[in-house]
C-alpha atoms as a PDB file:
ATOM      1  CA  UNK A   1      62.658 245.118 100.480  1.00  0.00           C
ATOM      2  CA  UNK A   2      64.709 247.301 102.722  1.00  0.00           C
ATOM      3  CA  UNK A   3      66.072 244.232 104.411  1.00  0.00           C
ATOM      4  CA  UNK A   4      67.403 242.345 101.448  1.00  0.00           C
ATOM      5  CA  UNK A   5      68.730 245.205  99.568  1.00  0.00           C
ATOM      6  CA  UNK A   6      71.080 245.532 102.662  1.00  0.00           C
ATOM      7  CA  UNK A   7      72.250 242.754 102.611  1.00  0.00           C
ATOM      8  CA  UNK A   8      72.981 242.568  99.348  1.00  0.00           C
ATOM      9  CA  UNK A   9      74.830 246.245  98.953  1.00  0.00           C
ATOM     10  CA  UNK A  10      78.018 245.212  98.482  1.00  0.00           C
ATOM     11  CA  UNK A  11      77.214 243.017  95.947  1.00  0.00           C
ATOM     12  CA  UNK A  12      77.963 244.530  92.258  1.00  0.00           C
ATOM     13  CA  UNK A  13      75.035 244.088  89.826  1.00  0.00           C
ATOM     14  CA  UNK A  14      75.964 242.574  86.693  1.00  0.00           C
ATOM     15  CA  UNK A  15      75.263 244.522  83.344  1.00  0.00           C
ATOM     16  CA  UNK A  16      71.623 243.506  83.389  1.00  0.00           C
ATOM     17  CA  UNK A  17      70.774 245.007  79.595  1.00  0.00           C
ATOM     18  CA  UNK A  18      72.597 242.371  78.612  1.00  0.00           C
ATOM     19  CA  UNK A  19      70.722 239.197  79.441  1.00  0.00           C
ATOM     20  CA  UNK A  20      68.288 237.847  78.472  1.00  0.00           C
ATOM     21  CA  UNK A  21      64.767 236.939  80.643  1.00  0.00           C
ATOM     22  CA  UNK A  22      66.371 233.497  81.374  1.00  0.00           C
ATOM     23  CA  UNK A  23      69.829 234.140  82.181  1.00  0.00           C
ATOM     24  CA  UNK A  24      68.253 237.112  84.783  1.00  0.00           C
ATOM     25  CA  UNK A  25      66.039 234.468  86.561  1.00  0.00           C
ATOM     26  CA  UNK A  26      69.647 232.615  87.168  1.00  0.00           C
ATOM     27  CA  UNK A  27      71.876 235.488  88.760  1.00  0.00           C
ATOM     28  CA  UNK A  28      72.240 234.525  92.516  1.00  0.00           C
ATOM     29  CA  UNK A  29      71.989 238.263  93.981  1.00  0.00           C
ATOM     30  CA  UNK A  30      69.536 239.239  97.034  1.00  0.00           C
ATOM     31  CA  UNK A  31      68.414 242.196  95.577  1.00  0.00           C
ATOM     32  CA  UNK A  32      67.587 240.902  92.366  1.00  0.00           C
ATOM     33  CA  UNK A  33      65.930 237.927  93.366  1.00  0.00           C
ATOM     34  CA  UNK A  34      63.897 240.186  95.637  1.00  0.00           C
ATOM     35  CA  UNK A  35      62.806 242.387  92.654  1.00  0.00           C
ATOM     36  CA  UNK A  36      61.738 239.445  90.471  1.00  0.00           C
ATOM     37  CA  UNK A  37      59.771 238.103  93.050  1.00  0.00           C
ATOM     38  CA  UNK A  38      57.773 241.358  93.235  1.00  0.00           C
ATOM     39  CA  UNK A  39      57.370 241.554  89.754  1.00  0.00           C
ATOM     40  CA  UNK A  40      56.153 237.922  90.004  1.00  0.00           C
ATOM     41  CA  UNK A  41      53.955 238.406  92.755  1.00  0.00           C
ATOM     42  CA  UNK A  42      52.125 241.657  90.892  1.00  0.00           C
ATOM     43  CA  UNK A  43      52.218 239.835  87.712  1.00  0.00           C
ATOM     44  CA  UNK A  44      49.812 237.069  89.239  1.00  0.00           C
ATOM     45  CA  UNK A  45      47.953 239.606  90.863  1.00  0.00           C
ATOM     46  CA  UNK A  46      44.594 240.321  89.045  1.00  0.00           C
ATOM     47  CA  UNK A  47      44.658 242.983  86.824  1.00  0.00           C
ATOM     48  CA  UNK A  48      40.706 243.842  86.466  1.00  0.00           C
ATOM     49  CA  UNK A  49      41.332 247.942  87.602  1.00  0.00           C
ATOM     50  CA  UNK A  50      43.208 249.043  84.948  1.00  0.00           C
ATOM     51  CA  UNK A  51      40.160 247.857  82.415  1.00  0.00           C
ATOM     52  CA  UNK A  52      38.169 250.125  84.712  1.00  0.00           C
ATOM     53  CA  UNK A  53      39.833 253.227  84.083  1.00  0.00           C
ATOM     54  CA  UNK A  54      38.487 255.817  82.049  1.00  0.00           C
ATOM     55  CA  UNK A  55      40.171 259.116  80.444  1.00  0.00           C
ATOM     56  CA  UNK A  56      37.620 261.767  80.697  1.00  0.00           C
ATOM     57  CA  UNK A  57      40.299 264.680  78.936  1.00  0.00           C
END
């Protein structure tokens, strides 16, 4: 991610509270595109682990 947030710096972020899940998927910024296709990526990702975990306290 290092490399696109770089070369995206300069670029000002809109107010992102704002939008809705749509309208984010249409902003043209590097560094947000980058972070919704992580959140993409571990969203597909199978999710069996956390149905595995078990609170002994």
């Amino acid at each position: 991610m290092g490399a696109a947030y770089e070369s995206g710096a300069g670029e000002p972020l809109p107010d992102l509270l704002a939008l809705g899940l749509a309208e984010l998927g249409s902003i043209d910024h590097p560094v947000l595109r980058e972070v919704l296709r992580e959140l993409r990526d571990r969203a597909a990702e199978p999710s069996d682990m956390m149905w595995g975990f078990d609170n002994s306290f």
